[in-house]
PDB file of N, CA and C in Angstrom:
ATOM      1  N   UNK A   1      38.313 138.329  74.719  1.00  0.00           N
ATOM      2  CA  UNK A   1      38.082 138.641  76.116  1.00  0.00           C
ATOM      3  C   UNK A   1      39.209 139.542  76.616  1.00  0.00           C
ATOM      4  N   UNK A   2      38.835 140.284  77.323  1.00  0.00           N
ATOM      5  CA  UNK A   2      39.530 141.490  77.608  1.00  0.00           C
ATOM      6  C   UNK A   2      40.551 140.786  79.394  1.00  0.00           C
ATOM      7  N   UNK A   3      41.638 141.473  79.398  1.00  0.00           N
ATOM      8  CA  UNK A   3      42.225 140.856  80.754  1.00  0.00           C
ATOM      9  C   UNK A   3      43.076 141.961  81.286  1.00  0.00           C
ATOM     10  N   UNK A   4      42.755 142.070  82.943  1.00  0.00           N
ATOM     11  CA  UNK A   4      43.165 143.501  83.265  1.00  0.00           C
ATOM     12  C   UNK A   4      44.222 143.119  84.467  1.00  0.00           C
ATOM     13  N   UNK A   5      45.151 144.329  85.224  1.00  0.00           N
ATOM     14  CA  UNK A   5      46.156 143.744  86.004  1.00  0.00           C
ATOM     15  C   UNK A   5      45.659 144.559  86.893  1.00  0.00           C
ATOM     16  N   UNK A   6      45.430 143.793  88.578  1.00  0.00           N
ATOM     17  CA  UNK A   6      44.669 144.887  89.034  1.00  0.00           C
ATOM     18  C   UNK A   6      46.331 145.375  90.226  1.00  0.00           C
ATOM     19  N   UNK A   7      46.497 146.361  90.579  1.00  0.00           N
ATOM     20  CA  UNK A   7      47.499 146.552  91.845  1.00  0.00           C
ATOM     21  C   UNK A   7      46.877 146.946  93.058  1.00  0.00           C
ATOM     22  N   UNK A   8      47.360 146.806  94.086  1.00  0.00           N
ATOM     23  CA  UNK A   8      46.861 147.104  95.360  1.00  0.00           C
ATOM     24  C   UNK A   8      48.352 147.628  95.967  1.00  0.00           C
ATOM     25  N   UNK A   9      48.380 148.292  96.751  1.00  0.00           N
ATOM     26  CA  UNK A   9      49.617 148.772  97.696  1.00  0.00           C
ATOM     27  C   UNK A   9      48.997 148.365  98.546  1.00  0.00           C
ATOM     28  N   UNK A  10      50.360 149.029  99.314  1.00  0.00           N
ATOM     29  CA  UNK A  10      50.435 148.738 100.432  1.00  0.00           C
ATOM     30  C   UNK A  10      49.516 149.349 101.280  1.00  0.00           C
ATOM     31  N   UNK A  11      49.091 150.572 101.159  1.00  0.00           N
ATOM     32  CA  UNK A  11      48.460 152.085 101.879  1.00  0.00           C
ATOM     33  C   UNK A  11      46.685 151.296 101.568  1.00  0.00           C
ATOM     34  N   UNK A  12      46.800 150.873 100.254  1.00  0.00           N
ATOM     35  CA  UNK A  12      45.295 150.424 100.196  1.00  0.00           C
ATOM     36  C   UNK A  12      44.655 150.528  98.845  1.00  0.00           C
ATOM     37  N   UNK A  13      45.331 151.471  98.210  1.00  0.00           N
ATOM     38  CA  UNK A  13      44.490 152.253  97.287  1.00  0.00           C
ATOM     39  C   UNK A  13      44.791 150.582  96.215  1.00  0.00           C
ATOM     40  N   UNK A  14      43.736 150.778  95.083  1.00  0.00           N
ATOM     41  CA  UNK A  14      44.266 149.923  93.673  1.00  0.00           C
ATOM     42  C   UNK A  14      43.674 150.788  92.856  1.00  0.00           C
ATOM     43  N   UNK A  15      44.367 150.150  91.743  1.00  0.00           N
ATOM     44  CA  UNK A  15      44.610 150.453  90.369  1.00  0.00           C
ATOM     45  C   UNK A  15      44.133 149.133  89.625  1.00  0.00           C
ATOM     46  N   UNK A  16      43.524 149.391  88.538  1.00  0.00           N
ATOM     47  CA  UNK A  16      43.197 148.603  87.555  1.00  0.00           C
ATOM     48  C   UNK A  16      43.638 148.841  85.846  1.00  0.00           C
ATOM     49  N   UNK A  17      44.116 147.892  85.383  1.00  0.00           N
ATOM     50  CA  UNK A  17      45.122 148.235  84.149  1.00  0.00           C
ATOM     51  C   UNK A  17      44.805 147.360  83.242  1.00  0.00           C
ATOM     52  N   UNK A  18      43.674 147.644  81.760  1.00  0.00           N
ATOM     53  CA  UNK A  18      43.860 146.634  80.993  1.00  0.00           C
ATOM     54  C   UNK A  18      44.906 146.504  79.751  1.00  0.00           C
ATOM     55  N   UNK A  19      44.918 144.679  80.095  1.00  0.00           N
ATOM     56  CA  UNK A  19      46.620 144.479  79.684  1.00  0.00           C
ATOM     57  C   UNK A  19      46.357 144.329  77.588  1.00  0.00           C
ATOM     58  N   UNK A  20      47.235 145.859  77.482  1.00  0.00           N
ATOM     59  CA  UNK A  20      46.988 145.656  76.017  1.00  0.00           C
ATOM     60  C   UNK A  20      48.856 145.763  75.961  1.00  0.00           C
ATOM     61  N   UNK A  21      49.093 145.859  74.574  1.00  0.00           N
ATOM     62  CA  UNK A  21      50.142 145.160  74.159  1.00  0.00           C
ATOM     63  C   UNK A  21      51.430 146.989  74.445  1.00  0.00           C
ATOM     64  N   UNK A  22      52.319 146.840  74.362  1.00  0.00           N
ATOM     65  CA  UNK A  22      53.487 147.756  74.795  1.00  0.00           C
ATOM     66  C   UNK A  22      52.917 148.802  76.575  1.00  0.00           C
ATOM     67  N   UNK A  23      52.614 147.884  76.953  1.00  0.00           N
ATOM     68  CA  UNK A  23      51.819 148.873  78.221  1.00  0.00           C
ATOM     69  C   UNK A  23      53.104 148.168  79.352  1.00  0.00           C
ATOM     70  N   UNK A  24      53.621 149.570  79.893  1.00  0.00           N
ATOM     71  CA  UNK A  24      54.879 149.229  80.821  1.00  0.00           C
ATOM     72  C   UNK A  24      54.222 149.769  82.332  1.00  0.00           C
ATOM     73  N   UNK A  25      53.922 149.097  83.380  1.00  0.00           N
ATOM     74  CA  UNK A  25      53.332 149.576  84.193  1.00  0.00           C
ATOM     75  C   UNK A  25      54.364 149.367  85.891  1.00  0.00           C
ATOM     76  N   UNK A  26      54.717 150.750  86.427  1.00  0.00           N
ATOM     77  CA  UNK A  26      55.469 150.633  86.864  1.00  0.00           C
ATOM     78  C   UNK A  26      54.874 150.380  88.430  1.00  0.00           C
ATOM     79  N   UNK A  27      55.990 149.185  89.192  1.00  0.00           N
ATOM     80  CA  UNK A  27      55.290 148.744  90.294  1.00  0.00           C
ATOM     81  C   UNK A  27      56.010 149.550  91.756  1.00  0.00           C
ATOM     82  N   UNK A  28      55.728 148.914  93.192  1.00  0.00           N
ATOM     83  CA  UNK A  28      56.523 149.194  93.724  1.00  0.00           C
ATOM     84  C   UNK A  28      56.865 147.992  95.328  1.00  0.00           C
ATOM     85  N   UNK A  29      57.780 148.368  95.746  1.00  0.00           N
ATOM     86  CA  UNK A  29      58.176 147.264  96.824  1.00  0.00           C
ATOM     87  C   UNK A  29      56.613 147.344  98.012  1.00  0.00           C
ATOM     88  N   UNK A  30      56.051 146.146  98.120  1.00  0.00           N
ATOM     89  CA  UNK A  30      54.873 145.960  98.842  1.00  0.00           C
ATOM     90  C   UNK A  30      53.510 145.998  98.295  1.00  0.00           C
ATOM     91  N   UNK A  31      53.737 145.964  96.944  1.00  0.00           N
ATOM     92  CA  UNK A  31      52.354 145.799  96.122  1.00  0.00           C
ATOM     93  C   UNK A  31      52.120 144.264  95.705  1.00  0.00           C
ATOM     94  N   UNK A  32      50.420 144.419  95.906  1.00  0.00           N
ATOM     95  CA  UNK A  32      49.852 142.676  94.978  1.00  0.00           C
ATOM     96  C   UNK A  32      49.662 143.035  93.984  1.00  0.00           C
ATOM     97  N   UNK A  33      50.128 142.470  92.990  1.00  0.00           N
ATOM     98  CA  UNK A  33      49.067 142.561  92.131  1.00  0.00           C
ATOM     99  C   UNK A  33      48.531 141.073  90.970  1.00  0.00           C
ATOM    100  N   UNK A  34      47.396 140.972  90.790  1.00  0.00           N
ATOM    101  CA  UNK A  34      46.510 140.139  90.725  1.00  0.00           C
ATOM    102  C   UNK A  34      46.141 140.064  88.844  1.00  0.00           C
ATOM    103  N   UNK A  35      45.748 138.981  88.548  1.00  0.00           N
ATOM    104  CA  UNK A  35      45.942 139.245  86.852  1.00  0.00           C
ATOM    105  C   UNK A  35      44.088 138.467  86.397  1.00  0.00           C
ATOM    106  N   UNK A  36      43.287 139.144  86.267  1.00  0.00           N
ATOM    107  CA  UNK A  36      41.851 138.896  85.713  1.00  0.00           C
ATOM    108  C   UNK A  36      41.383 138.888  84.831  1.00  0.00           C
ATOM    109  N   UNK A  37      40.893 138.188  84.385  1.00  0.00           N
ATOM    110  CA  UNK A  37      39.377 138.115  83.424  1.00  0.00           C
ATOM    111  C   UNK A  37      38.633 139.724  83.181  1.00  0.00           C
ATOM    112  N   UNK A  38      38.039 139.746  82.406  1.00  0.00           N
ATOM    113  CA  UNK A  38      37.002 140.766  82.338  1.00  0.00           C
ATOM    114  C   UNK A  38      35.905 140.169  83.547  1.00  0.00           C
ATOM    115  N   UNK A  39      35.539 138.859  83.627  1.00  0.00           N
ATOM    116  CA  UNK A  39      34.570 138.845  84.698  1.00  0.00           C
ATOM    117  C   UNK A  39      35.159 138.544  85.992  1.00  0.00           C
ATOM    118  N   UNK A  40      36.499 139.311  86.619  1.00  0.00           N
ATOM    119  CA  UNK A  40      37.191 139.045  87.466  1.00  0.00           C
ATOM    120  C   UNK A  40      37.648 137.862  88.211  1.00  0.00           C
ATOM    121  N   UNK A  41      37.757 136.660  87.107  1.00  0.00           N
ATOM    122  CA  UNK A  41      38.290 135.719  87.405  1.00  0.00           C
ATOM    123  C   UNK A  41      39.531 135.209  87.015  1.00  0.00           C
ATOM    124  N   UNK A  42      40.334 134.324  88.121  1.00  0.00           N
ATOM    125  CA  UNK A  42      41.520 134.660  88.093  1.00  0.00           C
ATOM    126  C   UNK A  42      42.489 133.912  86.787  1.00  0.00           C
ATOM    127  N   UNK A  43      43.746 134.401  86.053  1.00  0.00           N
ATOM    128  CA  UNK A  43      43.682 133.933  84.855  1.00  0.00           C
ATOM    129  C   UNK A  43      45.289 133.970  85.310  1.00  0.00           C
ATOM    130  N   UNK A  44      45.998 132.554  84.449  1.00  0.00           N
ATOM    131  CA  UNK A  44      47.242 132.691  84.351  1.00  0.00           C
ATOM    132  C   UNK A  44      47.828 132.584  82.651  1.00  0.00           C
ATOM    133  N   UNK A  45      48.932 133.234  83.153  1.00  0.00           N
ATOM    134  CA  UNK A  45      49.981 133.558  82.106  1.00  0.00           C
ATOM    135  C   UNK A  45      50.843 134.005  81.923  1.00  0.00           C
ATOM    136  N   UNK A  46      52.004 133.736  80.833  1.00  0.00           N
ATOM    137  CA  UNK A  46      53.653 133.168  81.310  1.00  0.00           C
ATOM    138  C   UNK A  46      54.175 134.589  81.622  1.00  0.00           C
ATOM    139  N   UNK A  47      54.981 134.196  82.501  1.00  0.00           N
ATOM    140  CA  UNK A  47      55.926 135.286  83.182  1.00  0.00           C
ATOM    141  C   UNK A  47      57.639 134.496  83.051  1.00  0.00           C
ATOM    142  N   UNK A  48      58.105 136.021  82.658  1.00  0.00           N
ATOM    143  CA  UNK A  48      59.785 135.628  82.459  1.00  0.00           C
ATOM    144  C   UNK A  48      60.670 136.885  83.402  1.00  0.00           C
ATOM    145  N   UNK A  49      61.462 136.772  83.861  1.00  0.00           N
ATOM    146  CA  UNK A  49      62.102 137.809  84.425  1.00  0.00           C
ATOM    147  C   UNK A  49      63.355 138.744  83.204  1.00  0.00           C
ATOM    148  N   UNK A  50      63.023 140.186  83.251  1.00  0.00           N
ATOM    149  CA  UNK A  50      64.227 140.647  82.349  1.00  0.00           C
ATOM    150  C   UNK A  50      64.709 141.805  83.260  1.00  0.00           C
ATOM    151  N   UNK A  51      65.900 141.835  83.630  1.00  0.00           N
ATOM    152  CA  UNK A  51      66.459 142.304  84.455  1.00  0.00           C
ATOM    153  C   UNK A  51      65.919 142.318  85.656  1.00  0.00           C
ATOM    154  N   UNK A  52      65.252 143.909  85.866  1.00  0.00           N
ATOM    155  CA  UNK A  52      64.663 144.176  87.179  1.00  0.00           C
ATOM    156  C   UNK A  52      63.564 144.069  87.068  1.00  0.00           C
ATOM    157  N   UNK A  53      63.138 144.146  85.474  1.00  0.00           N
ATOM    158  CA  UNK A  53      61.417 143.744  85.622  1.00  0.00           C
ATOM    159  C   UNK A  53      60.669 142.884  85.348  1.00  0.00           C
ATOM    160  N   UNK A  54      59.558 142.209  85.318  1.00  0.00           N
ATOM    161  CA  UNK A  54      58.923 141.039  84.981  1.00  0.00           C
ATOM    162  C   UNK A  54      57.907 141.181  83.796  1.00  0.00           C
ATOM    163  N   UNK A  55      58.105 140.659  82.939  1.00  0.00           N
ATOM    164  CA  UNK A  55      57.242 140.500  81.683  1.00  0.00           C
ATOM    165  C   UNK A  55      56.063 139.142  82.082  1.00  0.00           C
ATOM    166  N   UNK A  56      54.920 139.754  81.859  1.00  0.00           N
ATOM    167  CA  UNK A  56      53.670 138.996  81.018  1.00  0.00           C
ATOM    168  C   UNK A  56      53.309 138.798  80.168  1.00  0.00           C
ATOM    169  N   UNK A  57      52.674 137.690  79.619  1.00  0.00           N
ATOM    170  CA  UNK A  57      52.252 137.030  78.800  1.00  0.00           C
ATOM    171  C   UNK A  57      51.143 136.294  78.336  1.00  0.00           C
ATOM    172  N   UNK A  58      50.191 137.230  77.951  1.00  0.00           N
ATOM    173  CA  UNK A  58      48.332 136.648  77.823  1.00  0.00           C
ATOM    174  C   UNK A  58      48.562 136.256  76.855  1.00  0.00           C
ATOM    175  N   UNK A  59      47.736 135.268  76.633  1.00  0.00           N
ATOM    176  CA  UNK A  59      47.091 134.709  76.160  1.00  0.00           C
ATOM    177  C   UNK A  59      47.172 134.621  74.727  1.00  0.00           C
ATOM    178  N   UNK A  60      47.026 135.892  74.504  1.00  0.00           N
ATOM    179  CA  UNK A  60      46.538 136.802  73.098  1.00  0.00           C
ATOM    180  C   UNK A  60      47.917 137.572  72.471  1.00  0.00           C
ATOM    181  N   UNK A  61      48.935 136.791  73.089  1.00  0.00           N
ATOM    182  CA  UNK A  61      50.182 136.958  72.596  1.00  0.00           C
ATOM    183  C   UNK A  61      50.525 138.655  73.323  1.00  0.00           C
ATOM    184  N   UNK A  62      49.734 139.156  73.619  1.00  0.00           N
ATOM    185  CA  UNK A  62      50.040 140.814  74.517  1.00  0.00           C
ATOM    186  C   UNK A  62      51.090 140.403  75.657  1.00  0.00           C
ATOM    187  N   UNK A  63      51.895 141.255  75.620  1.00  0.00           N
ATOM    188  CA  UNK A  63      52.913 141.497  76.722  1.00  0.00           C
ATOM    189  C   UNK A  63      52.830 142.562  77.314  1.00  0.00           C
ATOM    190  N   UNK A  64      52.690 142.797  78.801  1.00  0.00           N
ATOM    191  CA  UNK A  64      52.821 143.520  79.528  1.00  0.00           C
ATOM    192  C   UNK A  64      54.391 143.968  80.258  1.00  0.00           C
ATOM    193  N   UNK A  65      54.539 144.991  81.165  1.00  0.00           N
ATOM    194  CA  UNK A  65      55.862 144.627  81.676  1.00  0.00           C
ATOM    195  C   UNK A  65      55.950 145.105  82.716  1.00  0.00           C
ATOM    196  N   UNK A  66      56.084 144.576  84.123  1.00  0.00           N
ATOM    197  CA  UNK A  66      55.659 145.266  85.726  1.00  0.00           C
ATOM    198  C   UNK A  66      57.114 145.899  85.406  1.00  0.00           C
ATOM    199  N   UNK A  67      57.439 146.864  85.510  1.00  0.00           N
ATOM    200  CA  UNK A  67      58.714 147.906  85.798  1.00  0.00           C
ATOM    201  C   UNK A  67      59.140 147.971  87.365  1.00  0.00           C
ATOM    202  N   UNK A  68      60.329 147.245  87.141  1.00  0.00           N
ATOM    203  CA  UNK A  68      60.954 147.532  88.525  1.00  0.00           C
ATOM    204  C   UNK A  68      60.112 146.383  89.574  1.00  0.00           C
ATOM    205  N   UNK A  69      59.604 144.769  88.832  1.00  0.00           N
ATOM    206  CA  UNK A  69      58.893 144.049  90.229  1.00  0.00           C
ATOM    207  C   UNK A  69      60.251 143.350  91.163  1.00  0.00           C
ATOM    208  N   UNK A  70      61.826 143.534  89.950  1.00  0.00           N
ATOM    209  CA  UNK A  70      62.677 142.845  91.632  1.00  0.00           C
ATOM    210  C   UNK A  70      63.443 143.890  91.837  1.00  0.00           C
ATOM    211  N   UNK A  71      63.236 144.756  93.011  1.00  0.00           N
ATOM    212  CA  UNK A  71      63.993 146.005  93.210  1.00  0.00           C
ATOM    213  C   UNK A  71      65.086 145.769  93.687  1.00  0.00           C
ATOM    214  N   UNK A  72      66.309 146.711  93.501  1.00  0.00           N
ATOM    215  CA  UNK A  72      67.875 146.708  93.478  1.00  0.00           C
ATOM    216  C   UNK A  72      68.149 146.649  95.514  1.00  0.00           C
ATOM    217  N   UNK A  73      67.327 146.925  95.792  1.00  0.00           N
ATOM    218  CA  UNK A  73      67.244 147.097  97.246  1.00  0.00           C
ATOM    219  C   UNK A  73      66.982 145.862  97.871  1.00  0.00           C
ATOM    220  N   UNK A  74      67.961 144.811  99.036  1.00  0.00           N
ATOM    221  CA  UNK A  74      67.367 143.378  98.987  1.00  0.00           C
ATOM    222  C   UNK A  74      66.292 143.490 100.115  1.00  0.00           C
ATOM    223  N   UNK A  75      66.605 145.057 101.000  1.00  0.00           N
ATOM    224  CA  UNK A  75      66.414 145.126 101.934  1.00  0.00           C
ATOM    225  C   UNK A  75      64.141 145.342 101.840  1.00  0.00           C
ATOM    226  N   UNK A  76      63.950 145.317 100.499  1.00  0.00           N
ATOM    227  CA  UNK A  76      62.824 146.372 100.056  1.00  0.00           C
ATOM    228  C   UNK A  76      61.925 144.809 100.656  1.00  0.00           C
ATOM    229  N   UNK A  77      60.717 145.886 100.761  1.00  0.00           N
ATOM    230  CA  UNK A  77      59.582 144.702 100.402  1.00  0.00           C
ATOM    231  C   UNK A  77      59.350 144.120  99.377  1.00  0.00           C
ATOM    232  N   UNK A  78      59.068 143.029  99.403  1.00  0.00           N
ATOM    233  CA  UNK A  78      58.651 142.166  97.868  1.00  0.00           C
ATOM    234  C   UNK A  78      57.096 142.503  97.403  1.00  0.00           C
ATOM    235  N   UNK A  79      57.590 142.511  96.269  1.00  0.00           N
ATOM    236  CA  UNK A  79      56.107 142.962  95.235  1.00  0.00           C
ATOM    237  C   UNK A  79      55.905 141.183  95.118  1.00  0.00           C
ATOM    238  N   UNK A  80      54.314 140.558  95.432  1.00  0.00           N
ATOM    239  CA  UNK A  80      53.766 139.630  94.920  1.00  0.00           C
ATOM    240  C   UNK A  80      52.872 139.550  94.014  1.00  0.00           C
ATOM    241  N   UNK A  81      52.886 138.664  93.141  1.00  0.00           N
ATOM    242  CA  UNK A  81      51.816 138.011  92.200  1.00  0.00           C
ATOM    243  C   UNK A  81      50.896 136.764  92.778  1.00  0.00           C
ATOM    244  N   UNK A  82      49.063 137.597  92.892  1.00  0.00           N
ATOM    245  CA  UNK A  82      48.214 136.320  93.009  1.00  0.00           C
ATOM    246  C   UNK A  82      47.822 135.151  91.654  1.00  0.00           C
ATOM    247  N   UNK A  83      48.542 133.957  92.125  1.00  0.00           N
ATOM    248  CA  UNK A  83      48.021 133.038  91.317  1.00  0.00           C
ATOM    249  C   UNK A  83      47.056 132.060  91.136  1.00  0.00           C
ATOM    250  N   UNK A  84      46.387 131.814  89.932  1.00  0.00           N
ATOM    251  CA  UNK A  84      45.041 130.262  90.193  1.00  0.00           C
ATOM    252  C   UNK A  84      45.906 129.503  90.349  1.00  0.00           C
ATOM    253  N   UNK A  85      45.318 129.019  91.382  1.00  0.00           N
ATOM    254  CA  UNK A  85      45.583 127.217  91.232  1.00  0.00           C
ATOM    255  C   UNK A  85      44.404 126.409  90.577  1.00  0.00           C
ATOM    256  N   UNK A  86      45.210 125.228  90.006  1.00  0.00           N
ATOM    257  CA  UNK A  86      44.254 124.686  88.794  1.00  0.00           C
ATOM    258  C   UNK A  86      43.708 123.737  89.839  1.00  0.00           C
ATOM    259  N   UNK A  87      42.543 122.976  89.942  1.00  0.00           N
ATOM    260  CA  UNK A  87      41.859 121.877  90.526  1.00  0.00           C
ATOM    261  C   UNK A  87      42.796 120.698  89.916  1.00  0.00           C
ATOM    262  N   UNK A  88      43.055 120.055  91.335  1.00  0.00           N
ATOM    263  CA  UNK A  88      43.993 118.756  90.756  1.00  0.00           C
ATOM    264  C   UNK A  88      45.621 118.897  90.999  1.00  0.00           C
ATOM    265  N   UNK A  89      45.770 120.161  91.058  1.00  0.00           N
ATOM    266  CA  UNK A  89      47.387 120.512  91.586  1.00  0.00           C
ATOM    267  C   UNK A  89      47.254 120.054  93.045  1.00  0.00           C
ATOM    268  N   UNK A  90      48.877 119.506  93.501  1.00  0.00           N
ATOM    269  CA  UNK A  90      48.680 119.741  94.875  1.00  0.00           C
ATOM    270  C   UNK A  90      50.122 120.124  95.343  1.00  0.00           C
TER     271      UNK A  90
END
């Protein structure tokens, strides 16, 4: 099953990115971005911080890498990640 990273800014526009393996995708202060299914449902998986940027981790052992999601600026907007919540968390 295929799994894609979708971004949205701030302005509106998105981007859709499927997550295959050495793919460095660079973000920016005030973007969502959201992590899917091929049938756009919502999917989690491990995230680690390395330096300034944040690495993913499907499933399928593929790593992605948001470039630049904690910017050097404290003053910047924050880039968020939408997550599932599992049924039964509270």
């Amino acid at each position: 099953m295929k799994n894609f990273i979708l971004i949205k800014s701030p302005n509106g526009s998105e981007s859709r990115h499927e997550a295959t393996q050495n793919l460095d995708l660079p973000v920016l202060p005030g973007d969502e971005v959201s992590l899917v299914d091929e049938n756009g449902n919502p999917i989690s998986v491990g995230m680690r911080p390395d330096d300034e940027d944040l690495i993913l981790k499907f499933s399928e052992e593929t790593e992605v890498v948001l470039v630049n999601f904690y910017p050097q600026n404290n003053e910047a907007e924050p880039i968020t990640i939408a997550l599932p919540v599992r049924e039964g968390d509270d």
